[in-house]
N, C-alpha and C. Protein backbone atom coordinates (compact mmCIF):
# COMPACT_ATOMS: atom_id res chain seq x y z
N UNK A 1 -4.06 16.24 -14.47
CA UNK A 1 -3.30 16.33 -15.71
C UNK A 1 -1.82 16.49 -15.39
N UNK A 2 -1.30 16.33 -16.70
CA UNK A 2 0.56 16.33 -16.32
C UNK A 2 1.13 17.62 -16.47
N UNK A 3 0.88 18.46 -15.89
CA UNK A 3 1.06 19.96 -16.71
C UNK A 3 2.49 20.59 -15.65
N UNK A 4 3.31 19.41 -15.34
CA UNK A 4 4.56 19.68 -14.63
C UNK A 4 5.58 18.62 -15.70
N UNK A 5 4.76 18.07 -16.18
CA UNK A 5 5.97 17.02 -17.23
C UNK A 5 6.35 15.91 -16.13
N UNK A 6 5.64 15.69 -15.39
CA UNK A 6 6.26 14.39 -14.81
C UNK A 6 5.99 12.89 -14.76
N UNK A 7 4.79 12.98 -15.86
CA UNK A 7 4.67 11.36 -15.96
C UNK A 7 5.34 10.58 -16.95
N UNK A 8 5.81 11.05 -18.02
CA UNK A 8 6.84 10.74 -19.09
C UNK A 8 7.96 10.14 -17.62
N UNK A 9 8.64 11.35 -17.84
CA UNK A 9 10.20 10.71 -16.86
C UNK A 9 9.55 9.47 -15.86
N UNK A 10 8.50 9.38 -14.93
CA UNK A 10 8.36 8.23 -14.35
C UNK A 10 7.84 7.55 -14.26
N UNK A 11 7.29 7.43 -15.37
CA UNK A 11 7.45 5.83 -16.11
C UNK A 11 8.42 4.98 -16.57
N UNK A 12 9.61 5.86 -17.03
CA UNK A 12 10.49 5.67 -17.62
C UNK A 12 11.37 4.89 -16.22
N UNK A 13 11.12 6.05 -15.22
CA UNK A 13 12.50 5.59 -14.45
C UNK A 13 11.71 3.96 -13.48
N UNK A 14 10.06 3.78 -13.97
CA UNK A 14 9.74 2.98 -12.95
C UNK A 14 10.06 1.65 -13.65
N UNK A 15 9.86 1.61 -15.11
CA UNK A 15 10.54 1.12 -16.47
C UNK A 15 12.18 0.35 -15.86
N UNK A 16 12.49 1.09 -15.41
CA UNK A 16 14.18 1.48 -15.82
C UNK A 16 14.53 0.08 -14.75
N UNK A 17 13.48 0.57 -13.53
CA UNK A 17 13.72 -0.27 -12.46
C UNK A 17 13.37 -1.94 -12.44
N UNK A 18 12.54 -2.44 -12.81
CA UNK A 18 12.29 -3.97 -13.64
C UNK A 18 12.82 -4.24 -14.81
N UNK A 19 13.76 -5.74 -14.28
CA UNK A 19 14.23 -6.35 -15.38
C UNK A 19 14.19 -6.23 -16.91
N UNK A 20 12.77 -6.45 -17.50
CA UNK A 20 12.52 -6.23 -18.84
C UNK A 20 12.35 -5.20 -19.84
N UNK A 21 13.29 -4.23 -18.62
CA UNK A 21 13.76 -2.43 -19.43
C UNK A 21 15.29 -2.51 -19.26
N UNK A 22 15.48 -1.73 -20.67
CA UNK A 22 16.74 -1.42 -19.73
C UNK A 22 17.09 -0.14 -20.32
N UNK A 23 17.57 0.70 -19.80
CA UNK A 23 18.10 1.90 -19.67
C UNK A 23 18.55 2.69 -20.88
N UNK A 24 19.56 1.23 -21.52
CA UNK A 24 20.26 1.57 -22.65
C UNK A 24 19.96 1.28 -23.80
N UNK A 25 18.88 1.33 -23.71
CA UNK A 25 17.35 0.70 -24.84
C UNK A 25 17.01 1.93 -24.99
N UNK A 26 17.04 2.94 -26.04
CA UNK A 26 16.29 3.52 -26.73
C UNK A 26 14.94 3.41 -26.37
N UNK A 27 14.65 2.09 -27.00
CA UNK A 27 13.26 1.67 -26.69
C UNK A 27 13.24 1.30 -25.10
N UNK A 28 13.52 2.08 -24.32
CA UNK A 28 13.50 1.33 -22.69
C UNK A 28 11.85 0.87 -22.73
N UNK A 29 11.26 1.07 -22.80
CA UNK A 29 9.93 0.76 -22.12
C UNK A 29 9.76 -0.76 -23.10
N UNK A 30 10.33 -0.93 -24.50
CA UNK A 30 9.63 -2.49 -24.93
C UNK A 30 8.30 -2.34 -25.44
N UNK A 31 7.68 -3.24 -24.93
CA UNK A 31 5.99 -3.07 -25.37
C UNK A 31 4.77 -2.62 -24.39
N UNK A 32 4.30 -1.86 -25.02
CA UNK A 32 3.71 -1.42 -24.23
C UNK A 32 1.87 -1.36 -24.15
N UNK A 33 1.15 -1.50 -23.20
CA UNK A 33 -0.29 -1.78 -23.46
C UNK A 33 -0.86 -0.48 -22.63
N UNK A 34 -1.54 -0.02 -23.13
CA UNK A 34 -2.41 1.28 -22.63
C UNK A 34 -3.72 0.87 -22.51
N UNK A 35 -4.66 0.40 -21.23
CA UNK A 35 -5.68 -0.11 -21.32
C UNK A 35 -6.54 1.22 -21.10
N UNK A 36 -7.44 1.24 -21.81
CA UNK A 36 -8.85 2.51 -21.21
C UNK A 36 -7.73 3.65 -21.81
N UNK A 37 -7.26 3.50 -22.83
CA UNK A 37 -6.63 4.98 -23.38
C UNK A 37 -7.32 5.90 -23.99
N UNK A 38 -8.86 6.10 -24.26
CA UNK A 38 -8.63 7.41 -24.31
C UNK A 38 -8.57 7.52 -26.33
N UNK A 39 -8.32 9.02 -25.97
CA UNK A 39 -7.75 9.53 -27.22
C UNK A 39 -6.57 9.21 -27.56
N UNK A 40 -5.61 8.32 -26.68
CA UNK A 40 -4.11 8.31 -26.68
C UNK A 40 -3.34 8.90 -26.21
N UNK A 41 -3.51 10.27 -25.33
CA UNK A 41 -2.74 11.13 -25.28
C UNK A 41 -1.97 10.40 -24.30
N UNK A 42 -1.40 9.25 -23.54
CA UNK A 42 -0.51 8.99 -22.67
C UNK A 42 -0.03 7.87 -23.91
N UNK A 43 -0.52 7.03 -24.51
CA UNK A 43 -0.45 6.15 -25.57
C UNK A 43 1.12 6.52 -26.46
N UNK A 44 0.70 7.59 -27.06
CA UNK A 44 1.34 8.34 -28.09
C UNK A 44 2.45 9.45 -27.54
N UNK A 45 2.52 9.77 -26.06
CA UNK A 45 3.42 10.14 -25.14
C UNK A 45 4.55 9.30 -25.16
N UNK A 46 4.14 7.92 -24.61
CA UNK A 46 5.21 6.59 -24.21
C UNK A 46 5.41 6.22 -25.84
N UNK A 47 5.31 6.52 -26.79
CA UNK A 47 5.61 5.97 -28.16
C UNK A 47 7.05 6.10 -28.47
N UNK A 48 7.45 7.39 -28.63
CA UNK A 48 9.19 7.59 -28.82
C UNK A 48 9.95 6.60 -27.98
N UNK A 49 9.60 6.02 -26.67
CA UNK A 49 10.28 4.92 -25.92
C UNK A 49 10.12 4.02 -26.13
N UNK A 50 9.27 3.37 -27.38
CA UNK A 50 8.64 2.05 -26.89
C UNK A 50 8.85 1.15 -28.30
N UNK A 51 8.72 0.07 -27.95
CA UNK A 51 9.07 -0.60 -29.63
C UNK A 51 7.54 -0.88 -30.19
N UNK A 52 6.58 -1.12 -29.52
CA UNK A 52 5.37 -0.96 -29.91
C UNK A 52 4.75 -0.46 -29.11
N UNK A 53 3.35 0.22 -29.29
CA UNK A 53 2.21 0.26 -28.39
C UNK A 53 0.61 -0.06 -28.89
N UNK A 54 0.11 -0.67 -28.03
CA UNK A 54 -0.81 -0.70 -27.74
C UNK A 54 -2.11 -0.38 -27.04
N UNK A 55 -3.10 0.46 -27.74
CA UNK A 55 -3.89 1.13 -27.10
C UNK A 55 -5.56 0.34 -27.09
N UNK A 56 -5.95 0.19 -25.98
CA UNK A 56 -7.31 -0.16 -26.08
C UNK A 56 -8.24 0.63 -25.48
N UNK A 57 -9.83 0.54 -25.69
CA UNK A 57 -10.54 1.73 -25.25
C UNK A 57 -12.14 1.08 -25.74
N UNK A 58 -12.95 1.05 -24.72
CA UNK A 58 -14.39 0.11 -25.27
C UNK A 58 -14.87 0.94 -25.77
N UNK A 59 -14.90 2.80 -25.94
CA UNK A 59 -15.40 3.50 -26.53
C UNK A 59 -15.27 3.57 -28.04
N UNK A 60 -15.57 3.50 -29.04
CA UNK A 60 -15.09 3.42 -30.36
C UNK A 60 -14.79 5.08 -30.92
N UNK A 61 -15.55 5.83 -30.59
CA UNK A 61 -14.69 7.36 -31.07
C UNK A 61 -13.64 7.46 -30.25
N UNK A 62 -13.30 7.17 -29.58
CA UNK A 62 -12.11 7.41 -28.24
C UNK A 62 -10.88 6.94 -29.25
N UNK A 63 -11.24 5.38 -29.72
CA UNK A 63 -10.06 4.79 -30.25
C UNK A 63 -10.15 5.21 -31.48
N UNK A 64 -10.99 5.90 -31.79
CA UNK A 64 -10.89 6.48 -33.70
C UNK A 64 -10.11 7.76 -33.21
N UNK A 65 -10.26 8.77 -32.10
CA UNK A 65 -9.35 9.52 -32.25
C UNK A 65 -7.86 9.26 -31.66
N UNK A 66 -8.16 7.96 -31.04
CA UNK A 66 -6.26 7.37 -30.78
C UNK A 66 -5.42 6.82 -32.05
N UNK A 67 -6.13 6.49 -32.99
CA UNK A 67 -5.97 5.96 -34.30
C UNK A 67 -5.28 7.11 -34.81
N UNK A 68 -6.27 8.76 -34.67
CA UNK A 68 -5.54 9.55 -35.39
C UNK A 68 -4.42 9.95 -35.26
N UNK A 69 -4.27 9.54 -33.90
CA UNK A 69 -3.00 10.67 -33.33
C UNK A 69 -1.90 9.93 -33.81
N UNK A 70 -2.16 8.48 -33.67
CA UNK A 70 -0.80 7.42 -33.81
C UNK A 70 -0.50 7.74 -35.57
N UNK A 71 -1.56 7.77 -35.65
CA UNK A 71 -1.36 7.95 -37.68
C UNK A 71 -0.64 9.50 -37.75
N UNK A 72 -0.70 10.32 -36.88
CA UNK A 72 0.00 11.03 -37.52
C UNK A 72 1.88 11.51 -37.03
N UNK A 73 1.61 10.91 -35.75
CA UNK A 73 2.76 10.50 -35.41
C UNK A 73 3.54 9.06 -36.06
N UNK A 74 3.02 8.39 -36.79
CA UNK A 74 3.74 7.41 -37.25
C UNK A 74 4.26 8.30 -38.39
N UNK A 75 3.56 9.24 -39.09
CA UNK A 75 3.73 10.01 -40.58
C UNK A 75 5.26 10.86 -40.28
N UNK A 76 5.00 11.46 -38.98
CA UNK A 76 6.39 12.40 -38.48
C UNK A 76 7.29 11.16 -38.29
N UNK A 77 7.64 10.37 -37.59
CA UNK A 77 7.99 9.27 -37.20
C UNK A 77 8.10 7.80 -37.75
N UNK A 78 7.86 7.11 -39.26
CA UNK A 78 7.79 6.12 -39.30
C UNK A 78 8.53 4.86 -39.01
N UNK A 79 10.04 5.12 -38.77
CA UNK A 79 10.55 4.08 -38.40
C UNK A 79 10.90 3.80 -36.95
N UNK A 80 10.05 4.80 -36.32
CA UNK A 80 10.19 4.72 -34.65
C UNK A 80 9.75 3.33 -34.12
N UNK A 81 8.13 3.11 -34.00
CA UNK A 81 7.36 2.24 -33.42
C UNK A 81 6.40 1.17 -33.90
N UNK A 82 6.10 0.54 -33.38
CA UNK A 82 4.42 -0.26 -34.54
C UNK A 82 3.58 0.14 -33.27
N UNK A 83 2.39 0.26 -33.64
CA UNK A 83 0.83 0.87 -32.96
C UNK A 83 0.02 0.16 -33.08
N UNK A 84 -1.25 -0.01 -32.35
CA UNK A 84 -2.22 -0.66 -32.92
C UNK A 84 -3.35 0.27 -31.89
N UNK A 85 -4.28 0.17 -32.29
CA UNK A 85 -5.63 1.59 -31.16
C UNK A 85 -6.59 0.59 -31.41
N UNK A 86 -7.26 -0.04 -30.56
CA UNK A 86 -8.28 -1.32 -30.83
C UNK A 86 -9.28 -1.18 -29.64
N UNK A 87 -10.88 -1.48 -30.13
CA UNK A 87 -11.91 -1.34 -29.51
C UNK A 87 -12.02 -2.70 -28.63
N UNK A 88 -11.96 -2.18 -27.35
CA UNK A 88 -11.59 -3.36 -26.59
C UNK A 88 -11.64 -3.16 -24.87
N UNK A 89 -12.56 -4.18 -24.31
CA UNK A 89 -12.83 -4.12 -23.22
C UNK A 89 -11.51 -4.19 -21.88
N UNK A 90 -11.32 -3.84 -20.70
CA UNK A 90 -10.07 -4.05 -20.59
C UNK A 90 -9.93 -5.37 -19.61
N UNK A 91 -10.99 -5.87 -19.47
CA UNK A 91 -11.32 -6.85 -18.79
C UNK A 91 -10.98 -7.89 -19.38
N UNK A 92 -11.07 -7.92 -20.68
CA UNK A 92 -11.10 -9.27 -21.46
C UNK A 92 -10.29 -8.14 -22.60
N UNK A 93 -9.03 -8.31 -22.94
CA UNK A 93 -8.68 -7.97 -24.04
C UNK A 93 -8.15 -9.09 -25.03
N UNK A 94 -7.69 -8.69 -26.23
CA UNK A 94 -7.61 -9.45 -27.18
C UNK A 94 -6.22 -9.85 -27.94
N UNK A 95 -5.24 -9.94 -26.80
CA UNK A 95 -4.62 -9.96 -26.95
C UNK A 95 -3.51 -11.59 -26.21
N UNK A 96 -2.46 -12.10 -26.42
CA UNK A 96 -2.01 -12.84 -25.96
C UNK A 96 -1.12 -12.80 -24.27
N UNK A 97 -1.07 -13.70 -23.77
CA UNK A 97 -0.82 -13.32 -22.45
C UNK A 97 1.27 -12.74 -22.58
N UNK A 98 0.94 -12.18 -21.91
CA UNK A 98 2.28 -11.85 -21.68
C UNK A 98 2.89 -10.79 -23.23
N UNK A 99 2.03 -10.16 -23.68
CA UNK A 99 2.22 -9.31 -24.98
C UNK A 99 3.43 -8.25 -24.33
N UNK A 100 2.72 -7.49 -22.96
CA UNK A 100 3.44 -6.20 -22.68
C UNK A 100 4.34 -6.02 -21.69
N UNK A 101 5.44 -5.49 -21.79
CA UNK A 101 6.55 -5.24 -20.85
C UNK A 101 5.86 -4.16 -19.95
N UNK A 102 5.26 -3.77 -20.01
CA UNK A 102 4.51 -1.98 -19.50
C UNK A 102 2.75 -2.02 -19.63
N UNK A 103 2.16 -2.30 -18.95
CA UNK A 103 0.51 -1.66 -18.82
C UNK A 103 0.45 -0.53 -18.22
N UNK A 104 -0.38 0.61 -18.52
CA UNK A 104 -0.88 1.40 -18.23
C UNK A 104 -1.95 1.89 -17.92
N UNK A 105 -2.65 2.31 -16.98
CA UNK A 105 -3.93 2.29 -16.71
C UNK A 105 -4.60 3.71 -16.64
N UNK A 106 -3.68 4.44 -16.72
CA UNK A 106 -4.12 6.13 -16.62
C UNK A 106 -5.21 6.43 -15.50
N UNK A 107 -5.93 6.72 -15.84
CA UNK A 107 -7.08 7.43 -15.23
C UNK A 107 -8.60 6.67 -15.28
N UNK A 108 -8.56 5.11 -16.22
CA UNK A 108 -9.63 4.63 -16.54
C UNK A 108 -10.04 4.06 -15.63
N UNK A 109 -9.39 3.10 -14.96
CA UNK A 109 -9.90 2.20 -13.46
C UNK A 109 -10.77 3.32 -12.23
N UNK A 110 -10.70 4.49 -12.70
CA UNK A 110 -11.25 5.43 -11.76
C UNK A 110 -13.17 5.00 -12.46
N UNK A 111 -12.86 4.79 -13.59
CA UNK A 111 -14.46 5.20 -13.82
C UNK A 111 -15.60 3.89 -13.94
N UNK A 112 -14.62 2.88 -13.12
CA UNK A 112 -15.13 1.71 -12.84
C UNK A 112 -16.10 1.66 -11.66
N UNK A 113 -15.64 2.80 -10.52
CA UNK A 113 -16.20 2.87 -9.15
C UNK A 113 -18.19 3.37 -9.63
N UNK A 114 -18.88 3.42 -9.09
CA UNK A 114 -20.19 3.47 -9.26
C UNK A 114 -20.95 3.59 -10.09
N UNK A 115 -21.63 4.63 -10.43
CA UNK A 115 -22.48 4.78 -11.90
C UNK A 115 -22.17 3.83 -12.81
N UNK A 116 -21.12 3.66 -13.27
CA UNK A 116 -20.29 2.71 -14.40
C UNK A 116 -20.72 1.04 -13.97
N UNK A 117 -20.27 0.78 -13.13
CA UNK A 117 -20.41 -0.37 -12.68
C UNK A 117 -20.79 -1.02 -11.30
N UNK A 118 -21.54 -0.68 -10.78
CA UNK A 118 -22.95 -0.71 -9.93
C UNK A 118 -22.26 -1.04 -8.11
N UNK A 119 -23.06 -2.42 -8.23
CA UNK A 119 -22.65 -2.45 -6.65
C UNK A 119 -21.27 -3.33 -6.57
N UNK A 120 -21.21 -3.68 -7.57
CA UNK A 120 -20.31 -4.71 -8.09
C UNK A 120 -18.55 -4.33 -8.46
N UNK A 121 -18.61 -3.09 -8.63
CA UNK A 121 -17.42 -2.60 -9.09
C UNK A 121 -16.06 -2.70 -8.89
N UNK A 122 -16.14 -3.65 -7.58
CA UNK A 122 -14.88 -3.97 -6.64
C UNK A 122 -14.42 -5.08 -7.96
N UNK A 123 -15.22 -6.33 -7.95
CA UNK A 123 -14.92 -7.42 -8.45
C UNK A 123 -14.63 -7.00 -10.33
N UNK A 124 -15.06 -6.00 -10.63
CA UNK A 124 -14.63 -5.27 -12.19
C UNK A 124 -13.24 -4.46 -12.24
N UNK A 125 -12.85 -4.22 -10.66
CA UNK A 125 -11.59 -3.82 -10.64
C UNK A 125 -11.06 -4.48 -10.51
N UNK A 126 -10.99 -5.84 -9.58
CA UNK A 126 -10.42 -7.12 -9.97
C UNK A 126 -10.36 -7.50 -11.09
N UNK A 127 -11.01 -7.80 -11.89
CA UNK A 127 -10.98 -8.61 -13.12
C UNK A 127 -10.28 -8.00 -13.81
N UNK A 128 -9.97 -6.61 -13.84
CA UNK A 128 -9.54 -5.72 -15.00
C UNK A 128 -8.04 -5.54 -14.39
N UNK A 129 -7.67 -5.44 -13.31
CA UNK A 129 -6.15 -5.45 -12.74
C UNK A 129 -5.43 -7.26 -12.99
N UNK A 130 -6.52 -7.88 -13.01
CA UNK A 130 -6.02 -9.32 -13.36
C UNK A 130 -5.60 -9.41 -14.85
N UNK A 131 -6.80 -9.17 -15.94
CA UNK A 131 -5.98 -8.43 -17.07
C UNK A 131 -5.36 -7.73 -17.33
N UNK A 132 -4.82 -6.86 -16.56
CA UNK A 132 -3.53 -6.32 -16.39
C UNK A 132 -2.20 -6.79 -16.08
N UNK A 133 -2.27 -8.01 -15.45
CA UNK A 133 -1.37 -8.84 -15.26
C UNK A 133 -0.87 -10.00 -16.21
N UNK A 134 -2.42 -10.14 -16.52
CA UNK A 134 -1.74 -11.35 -17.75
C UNK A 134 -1.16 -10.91 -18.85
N UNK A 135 -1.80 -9.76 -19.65
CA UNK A 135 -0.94 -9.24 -19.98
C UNK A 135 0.13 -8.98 -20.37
């Protein structure tokens, strides 16, 4: 967990460092895709930076409670960002290539290794870092 505050700032500064950020952007980060997010809590972190985000998550309560959080941060916040929290594999998402300035992968590609996805799991981390790229 982030319980030093340091994944906000570096993202930002890893942001800062590729072309399609820039510094003096408010919105430095652009658009942003959160694959395997969860409840949102990194989602809705990178939001104040970002001109949109995007959260996906194959779990459907996961993304009903990323839904909430964005809904209520859009309520404090409405003319900050646009959101979207969508049930969605990260392998195959549903989205157009080249949507996000920023993917994020948090902690989900961890739960690809065994139980989850068998003997096979190498080639599911491939596929899913490749959708990460197109992206």
């Amino acid at each position: 967990q982030d319980f030093e505050g340091n994944l906000l700032p570096t993202i930002i500064r890893i942001c800062n460092q590729r072309s399609s950020c820039t510094n003096e952007d408010v919105y430095s980060l652009g658009v942003v895709a959160d694959v395997g997010a969860g409840t949102g809590r990194i989602a809705t972190m990178l939001a104040g930076h970002a001109r949109e985000v995007h959260a996906f998550d194959v779990v459907p309560h996961m993304v009903e409670a990323a839904q909430k959080r964005f809904s209520q941060l859009a309520h404090d916040m409405p003319h900050v960002f646009k959101w979207s929290a969508v049930v969605a594999d990260y392998r195959d998402l549903p989205v157009s290539d080249g949507l996000a300035d920023v993917v994020i992968a948090g902690w989900s590609l961890s739960y690809m290794h065994g139980q989850y996805f068998g003997a096979n799991w190498e080639e599911q981390v491939d596929r899913a870092v490749a959708e990460m790229i197109r992206v």
